[in-house]
N, C-alpha and C. Protein backbone atom coordinates (compact mmCIF):
# COMPACT_ATOMS: atom_id res chain seq x y z
N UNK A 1 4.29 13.76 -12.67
CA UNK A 1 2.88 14.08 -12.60
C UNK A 1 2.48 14.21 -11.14
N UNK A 2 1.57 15.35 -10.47
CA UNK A 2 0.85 15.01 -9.49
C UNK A 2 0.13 14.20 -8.90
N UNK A 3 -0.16 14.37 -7.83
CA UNK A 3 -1.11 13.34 -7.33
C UNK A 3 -2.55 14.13 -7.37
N UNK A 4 -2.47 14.68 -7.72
CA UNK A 4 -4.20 15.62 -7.94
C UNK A 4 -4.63 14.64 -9.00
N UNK A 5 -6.14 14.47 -8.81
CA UNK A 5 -6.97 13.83 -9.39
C UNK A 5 -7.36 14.20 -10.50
N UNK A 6 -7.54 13.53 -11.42
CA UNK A 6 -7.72 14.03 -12.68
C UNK A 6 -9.16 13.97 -13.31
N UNK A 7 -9.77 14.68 -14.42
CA UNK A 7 -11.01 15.28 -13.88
C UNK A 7 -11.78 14.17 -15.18
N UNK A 8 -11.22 13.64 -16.24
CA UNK A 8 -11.46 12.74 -17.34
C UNK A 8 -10.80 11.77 -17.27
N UNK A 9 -11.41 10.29 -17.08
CA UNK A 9 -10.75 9.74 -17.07
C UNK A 9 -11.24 8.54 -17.96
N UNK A 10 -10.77 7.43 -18.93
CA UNK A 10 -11.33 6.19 -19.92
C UNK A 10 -11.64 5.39 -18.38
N UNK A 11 -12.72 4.40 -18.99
CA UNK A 11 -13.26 3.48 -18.66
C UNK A 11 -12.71 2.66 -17.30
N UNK A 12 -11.42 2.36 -17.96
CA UNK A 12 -10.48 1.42 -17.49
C UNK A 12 -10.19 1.71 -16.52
N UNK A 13 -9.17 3.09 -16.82
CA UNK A 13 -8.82 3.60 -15.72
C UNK A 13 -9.41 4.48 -14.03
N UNK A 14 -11.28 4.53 -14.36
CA UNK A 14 -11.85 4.42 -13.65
C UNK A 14 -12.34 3.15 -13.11
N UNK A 15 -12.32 2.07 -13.52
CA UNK A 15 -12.26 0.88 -12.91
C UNK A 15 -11.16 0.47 -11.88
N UNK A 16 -10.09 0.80 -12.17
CA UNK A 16 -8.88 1.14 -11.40
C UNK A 16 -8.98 1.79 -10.32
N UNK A 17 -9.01 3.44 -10.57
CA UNK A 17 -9.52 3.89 -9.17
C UNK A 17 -10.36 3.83 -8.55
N UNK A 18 -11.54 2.97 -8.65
CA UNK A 18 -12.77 2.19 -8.39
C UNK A 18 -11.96 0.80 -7.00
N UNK A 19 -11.13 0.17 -8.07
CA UNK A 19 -10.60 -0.66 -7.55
C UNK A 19 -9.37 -0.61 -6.16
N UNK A 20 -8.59 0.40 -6.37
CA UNK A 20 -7.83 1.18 -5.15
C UNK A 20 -8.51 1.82 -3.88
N UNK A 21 -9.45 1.69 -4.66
CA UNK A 21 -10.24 2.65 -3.44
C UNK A 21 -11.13 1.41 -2.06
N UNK A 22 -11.43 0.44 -3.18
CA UNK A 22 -12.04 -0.65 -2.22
C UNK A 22 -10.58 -1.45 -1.70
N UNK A 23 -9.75 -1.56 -2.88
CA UNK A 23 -8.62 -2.02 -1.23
C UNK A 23 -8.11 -1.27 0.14
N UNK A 24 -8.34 0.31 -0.50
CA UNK A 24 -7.68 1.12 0.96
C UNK A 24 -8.60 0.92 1.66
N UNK A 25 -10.25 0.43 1.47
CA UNK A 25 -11.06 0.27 2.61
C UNK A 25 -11.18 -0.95 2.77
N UNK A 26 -10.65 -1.73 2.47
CA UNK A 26 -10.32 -3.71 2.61
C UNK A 26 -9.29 -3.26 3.82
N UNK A 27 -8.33 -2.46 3.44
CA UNK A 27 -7.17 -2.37 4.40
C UNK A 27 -7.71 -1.61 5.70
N UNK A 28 -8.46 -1.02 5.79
CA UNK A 28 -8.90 0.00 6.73
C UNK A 28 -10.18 -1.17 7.64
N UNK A 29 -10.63 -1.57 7.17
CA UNK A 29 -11.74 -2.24 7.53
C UNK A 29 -10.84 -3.71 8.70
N UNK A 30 -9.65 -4.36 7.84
CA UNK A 30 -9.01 -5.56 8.10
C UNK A 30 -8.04 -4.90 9.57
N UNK A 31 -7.63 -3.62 9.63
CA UNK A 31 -6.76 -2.97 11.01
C UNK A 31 -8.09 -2.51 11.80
N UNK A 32 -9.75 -2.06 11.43
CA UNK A 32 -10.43 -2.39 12.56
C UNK A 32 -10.95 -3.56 13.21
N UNK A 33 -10.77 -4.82 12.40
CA UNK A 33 -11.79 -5.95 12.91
C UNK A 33 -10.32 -6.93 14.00
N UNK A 34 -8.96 -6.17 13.02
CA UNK A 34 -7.71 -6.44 13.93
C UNK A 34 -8.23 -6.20 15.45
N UNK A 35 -8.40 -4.57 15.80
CA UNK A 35 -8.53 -4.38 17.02
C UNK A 35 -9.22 -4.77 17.80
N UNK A 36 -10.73 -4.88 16.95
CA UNK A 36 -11.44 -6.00 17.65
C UNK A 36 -11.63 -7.14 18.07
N UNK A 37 -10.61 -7.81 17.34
CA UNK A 37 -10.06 -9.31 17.49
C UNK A 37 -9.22 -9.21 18.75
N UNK A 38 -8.67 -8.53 18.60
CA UNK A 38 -7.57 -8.08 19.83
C UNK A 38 -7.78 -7.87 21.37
N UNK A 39 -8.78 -6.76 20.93
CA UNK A 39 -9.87 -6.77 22.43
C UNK A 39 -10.86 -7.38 22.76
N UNK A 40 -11.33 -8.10 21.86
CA UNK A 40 -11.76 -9.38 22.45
C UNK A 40 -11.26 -10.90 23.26
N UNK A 41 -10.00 -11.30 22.70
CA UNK A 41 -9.26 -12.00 22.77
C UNK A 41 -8.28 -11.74 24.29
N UNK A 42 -7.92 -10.42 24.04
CA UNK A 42 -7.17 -10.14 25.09
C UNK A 42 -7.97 -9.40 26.29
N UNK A 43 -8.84 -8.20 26.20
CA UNK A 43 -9.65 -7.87 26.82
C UNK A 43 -8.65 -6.48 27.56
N UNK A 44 -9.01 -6.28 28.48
CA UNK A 44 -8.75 -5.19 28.85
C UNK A 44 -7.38 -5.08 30.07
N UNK A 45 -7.72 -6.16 30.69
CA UNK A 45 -6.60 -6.41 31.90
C UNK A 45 -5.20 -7.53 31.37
N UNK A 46 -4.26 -6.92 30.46
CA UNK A 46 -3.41 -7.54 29.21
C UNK A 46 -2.68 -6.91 30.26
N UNK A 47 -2.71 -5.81 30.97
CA UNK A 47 -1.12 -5.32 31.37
C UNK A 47 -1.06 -6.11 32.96
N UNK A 48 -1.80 -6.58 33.86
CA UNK A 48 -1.79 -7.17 34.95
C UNK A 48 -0.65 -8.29 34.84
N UNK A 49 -0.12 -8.95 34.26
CA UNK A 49 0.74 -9.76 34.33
C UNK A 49 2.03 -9.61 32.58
N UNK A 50 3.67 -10.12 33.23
CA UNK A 50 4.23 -9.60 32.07
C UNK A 50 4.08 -10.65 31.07
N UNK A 51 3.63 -11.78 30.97
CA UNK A 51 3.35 -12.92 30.12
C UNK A 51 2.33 -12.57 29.28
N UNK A 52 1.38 -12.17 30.27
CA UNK A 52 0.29 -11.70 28.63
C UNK A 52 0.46 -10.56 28.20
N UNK A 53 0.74 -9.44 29.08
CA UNK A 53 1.13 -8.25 28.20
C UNK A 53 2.53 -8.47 26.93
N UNK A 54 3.12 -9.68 27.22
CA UNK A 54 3.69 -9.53 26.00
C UNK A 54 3.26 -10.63 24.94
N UNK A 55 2.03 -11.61 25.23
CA UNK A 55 1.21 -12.48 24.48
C UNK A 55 0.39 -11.50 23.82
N UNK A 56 -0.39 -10.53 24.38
CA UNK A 56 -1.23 -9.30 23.79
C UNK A 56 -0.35 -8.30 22.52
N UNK A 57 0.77 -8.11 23.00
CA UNK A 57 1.93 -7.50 22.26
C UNK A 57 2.37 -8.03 20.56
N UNK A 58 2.66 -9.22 20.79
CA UNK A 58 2.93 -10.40 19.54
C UNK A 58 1.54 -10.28 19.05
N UNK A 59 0.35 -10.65 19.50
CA UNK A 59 -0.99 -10.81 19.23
C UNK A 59 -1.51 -9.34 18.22
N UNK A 60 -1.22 -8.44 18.72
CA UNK A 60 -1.53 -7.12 18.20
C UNK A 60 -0.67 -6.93 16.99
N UNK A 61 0.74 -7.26 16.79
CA UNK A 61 1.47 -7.31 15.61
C UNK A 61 1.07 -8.36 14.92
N UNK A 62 0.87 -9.42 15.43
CA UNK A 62 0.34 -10.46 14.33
C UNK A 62 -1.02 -10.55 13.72
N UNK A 63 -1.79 -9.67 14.00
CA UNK A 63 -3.33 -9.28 14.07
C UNK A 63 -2.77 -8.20 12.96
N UNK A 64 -2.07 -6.92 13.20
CA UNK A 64 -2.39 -5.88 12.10
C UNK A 64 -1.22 -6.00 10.85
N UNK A 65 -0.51 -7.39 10.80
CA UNK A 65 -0.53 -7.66 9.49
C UNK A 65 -0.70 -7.53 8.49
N UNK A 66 -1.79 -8.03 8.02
CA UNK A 66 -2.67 -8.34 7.53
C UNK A 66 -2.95 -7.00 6.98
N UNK A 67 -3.42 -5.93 7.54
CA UNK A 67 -3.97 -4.36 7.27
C UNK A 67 -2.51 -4.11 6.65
N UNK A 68 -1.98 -4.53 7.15
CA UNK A 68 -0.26 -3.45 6.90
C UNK A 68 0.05 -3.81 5.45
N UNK A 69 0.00 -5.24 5.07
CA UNK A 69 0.56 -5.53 3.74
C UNK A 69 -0.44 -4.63 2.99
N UNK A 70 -1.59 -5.20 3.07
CA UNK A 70 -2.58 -4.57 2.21
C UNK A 70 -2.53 -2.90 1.93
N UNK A 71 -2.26 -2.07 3.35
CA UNK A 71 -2.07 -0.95 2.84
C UNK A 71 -0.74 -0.55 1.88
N UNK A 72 0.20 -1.16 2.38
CA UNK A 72 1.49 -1.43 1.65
C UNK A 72 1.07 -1.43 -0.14
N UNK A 73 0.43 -2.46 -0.38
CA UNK A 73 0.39 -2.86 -1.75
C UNK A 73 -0.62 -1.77 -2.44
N UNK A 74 -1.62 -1.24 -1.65
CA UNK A 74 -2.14 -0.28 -1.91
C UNK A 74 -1.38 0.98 -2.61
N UNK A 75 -0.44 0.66 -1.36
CA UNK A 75 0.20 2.54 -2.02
C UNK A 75 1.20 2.15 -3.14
N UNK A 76 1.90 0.42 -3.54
CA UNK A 76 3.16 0.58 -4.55
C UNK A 76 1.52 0.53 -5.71
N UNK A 77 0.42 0.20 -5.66
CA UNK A 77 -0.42 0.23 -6.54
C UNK A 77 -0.60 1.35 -7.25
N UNK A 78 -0.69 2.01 -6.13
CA UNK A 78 -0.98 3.68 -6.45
C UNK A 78 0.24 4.61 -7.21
N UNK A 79 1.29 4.18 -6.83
CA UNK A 79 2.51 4.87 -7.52
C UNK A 79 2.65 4.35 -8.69
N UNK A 80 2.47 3.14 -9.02
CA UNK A 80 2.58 2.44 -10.14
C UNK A 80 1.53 2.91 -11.15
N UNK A 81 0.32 3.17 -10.61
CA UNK A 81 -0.76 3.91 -11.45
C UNK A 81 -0.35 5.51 -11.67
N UNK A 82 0.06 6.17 -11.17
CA UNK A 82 0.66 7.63 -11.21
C UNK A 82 1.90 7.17 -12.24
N UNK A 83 2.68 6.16 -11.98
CA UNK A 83 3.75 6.14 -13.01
C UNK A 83 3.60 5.99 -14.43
N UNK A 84 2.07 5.11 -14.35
CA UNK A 84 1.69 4.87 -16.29
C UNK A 84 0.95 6.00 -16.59
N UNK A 85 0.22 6.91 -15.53
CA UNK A 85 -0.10 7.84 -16.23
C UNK A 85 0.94 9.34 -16.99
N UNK A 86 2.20 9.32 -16.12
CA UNK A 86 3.00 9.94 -16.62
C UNK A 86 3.70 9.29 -17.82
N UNK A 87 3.62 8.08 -18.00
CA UNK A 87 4.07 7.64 -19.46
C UNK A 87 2.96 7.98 -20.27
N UNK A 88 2.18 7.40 -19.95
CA UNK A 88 0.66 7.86 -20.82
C UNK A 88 0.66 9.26 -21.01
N UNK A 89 0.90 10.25 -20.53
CA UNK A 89 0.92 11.99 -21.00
C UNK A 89 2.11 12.20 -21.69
N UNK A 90 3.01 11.68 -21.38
CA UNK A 90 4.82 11.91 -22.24
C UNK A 90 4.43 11.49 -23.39
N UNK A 91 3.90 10.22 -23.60
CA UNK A 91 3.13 9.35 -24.60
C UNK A 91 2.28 10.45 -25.67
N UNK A 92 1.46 11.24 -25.02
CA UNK A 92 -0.09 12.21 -25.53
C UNK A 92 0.98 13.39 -26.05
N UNK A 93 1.89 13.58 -25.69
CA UNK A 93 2.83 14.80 -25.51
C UNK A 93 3.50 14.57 -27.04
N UNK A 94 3.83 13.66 -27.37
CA UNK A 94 4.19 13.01 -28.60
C UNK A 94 5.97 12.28 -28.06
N UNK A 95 6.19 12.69 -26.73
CA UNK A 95 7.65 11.89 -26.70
C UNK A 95 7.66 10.41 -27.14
N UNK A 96 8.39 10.22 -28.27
CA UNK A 96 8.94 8.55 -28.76
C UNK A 96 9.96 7.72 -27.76
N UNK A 97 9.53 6.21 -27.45
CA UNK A 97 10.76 6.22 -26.76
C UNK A 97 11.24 4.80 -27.80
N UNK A 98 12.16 5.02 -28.47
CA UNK A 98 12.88 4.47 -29.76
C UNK A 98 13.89 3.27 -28.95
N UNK A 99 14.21 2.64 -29.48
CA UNK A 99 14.94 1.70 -29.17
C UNK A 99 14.71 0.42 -28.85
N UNK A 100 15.56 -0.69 -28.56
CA UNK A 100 15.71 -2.21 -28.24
C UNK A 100 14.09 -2.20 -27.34
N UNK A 101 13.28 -3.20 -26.93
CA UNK A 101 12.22 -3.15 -25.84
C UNK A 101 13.05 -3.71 -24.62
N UNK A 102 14.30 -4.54 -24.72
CA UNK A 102 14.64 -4.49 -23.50
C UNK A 102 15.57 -3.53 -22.52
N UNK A 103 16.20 -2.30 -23.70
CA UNK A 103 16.19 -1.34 -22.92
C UNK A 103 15.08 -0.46 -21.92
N UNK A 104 13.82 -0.48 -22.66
CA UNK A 104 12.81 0.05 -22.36
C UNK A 104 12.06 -0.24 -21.31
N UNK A 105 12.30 -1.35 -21.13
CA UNK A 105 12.02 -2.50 -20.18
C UNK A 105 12.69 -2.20 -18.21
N UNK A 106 14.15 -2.52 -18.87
CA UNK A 106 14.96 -2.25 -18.11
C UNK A 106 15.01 -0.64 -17.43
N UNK A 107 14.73 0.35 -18.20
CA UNK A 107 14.05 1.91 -17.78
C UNK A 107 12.91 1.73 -16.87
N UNK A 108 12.17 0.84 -17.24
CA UNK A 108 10.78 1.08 -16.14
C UNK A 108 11.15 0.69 -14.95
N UNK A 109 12.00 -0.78 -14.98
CA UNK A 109 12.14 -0.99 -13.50
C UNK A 109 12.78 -0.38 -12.87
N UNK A 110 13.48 0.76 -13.53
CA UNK A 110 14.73 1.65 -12.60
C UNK A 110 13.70 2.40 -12.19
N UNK A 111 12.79 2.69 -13.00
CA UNK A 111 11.81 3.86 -12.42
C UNK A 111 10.86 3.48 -11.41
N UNK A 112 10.72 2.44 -11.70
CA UNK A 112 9.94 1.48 -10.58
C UNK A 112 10.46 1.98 -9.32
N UNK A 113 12.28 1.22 -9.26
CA UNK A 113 12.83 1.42 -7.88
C UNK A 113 13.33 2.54 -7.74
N UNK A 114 13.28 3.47 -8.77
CA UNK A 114 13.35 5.09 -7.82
C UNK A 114 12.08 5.63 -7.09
N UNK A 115 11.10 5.03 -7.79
CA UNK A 115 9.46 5.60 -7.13
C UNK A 115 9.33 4.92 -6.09
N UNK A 116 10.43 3.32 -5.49
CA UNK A 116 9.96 2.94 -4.31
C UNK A 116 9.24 1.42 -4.58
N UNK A 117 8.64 1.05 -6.00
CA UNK A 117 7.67 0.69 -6.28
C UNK A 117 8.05 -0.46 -6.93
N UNK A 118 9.76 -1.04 -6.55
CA UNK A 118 10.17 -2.35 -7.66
C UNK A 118 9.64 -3.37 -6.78
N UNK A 119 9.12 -3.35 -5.94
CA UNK A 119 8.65 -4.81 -5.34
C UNK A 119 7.13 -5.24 -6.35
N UNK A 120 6.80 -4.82 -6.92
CA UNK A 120 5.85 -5.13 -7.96
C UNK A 120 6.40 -5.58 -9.19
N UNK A 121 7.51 -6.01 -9.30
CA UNK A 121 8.04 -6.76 -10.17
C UNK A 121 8.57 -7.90 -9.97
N UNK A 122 8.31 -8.17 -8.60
CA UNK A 122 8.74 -9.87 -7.95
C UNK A 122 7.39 -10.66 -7.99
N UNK A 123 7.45 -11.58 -8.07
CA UNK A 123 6.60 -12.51 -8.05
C UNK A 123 5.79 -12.75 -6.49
N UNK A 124 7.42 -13.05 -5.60
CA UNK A 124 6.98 -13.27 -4.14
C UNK A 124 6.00 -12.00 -3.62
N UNK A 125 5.77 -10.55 -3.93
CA UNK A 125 5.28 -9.84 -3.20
C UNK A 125 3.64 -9.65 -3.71
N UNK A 126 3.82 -10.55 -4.58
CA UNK A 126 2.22 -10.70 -5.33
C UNK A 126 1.32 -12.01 -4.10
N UNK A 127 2.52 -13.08 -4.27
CA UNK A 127 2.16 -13.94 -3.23
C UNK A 127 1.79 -13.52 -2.08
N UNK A 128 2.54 -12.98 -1.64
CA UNK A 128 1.94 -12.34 0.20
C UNK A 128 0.78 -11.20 -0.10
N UNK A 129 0.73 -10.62 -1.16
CA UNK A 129 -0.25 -9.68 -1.47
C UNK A 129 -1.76 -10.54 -1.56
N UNK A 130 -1.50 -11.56 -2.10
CA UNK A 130 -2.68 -12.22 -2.29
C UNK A 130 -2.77 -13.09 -0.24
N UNK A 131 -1.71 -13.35 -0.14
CA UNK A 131 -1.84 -13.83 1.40
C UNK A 131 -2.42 -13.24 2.51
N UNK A 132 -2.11 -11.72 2.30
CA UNK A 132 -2.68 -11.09 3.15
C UNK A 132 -4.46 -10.44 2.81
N UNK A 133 -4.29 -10.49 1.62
CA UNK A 133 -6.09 -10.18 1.20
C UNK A 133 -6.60 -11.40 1.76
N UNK A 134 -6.61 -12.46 1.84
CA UNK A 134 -6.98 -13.92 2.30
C UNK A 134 -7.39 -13.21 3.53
N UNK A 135 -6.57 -13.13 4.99
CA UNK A 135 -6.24 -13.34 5.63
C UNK A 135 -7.25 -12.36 6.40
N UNK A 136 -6.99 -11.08 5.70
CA UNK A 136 -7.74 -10.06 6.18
C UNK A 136 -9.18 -10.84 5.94
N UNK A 137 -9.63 -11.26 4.99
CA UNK A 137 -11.05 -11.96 4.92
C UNK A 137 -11.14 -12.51 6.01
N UNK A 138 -10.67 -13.31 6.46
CA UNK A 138 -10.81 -14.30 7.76
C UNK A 138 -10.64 -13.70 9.18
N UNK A 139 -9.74 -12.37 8.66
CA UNK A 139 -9.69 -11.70 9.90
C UNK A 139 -11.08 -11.04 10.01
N UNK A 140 -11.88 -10.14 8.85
CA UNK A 140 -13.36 -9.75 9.27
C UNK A 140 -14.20 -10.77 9.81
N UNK A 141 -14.09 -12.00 8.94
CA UNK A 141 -15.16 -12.91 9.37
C UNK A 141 -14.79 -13.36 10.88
N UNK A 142 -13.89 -13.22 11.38
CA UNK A 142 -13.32 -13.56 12.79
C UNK A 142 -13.89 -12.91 13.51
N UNK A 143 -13.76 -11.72 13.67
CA UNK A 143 -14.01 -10.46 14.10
C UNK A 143 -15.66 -10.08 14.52
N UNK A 144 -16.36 -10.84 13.40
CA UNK A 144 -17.82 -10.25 12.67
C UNK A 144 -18.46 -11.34 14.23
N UNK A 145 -18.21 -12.57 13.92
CA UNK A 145 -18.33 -13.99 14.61
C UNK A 145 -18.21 -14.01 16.16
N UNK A 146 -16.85 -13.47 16.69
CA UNK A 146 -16.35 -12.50 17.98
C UNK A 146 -17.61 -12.06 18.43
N UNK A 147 -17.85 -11.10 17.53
CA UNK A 147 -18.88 -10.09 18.43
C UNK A 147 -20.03 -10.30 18.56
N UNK A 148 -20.53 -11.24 17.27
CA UNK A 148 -21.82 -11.70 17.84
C UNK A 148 -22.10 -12.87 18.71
N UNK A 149 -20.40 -13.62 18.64
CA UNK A 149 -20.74 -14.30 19.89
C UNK A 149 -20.53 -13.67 21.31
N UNK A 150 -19.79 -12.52 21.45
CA UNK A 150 -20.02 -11.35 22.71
C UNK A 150 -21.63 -11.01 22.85
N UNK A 151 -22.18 -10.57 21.75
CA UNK A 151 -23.26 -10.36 22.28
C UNK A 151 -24.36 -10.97 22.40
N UNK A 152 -24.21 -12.06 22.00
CA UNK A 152 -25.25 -13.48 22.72
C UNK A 152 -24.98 -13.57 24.12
C-alpha cells in the first residue's frame, strides 16, 4: 500500500492519525526546546576552550535524545499503521489467511522485520518509548523555565 493518504477513514483510525500527528509534533517541539536548553546552558562561546566544546558536544547529544527516540517510534508507528492497513484491504479484497494462528502470527513479525518495524514487538522499546516521552516533557518544561528565567 502507499503512503498517500486516504480520503475515508472509521473513527478509530482517525483517532490514530490524530494521534501520530501530535507525537511528530511532541518530537519536533522536544529537538526545539533541546536547542534551547543547549544555548542556554552552553551559550555561545562553547568553542573558546576544548573542555567545553566537548562538554557542549555530549550535552547536545544528550539533549536531542529525547526528540530522536520519539521521532524513531513515530515512524515504526507509522509503518506499522500502513502495515494493518494493507492487511485490512487484502482483508476487504476477500484474501483468507487459513491456518494454525501461530503461523499467522509468526508472518506478521517477519513482516514487521522486513518493514524495519520488529522493534515494536519487544517490550524494552516500549519502555524507552515511554522514557523518552517523559523526558521530552521535562525537557519542554526545562526549556519553557530557561527562558523565562533569561528573561527576567
Amino acid at each position: 500500500m502507499s503512503d498517500a493518504p486516504r480520503t475515508q477513514l472509521p473513527p478509530v483510525a482517525r483517532a490514530a492519525v490524530q494521534g501520530l500527528a501530535a507525537l511528530w509534533a511532541l518530537a519536533l517541539q522536544t529537538l526545539i526546546a533541546a536547542a534551547v536548553v543547549w544555548w542556554l546552558v552552553f551559550g555561545p562561546g562553547w568553542l573558546t576552550e576544548p573542555a567545553r566544546a566537548g562538554f557542549a558536544v555530549l550535552g547536545a547529544v544528550a539533549l536531542a535524545v529525547p526528540g530522536l527516540l520519539l521521532l524513531h517510534f513515530w515512524r515504526s508507528l507509522r509503518r506499522a499503521a500502513f502495515m494493518i492497513a494493507e492487511l485490512a484491504d487484502r482483508t476487504a479484497a476477500g484474501e483468507r489467511f487459513d491456518g494454525p494462528p501461530g503461523f499467522f502470527f509468526r508472518s506478521i513479525r517477519l513482516a514487521m522485520r522486513q518493514r524495519g518495524i520488529g522493534v515494536l514487538a519487544k517490550p524494552w522499546y516500549w519502555a524507552v518509548a515511554a522514557c523518552g516521552f517523559g523526558s521530552s516533557i521535562a525537557l519542554i518544561l526545562a526549556a519553557m523555565v530557561l527562558v523565562v528565567r533569561a528573561l527576567v
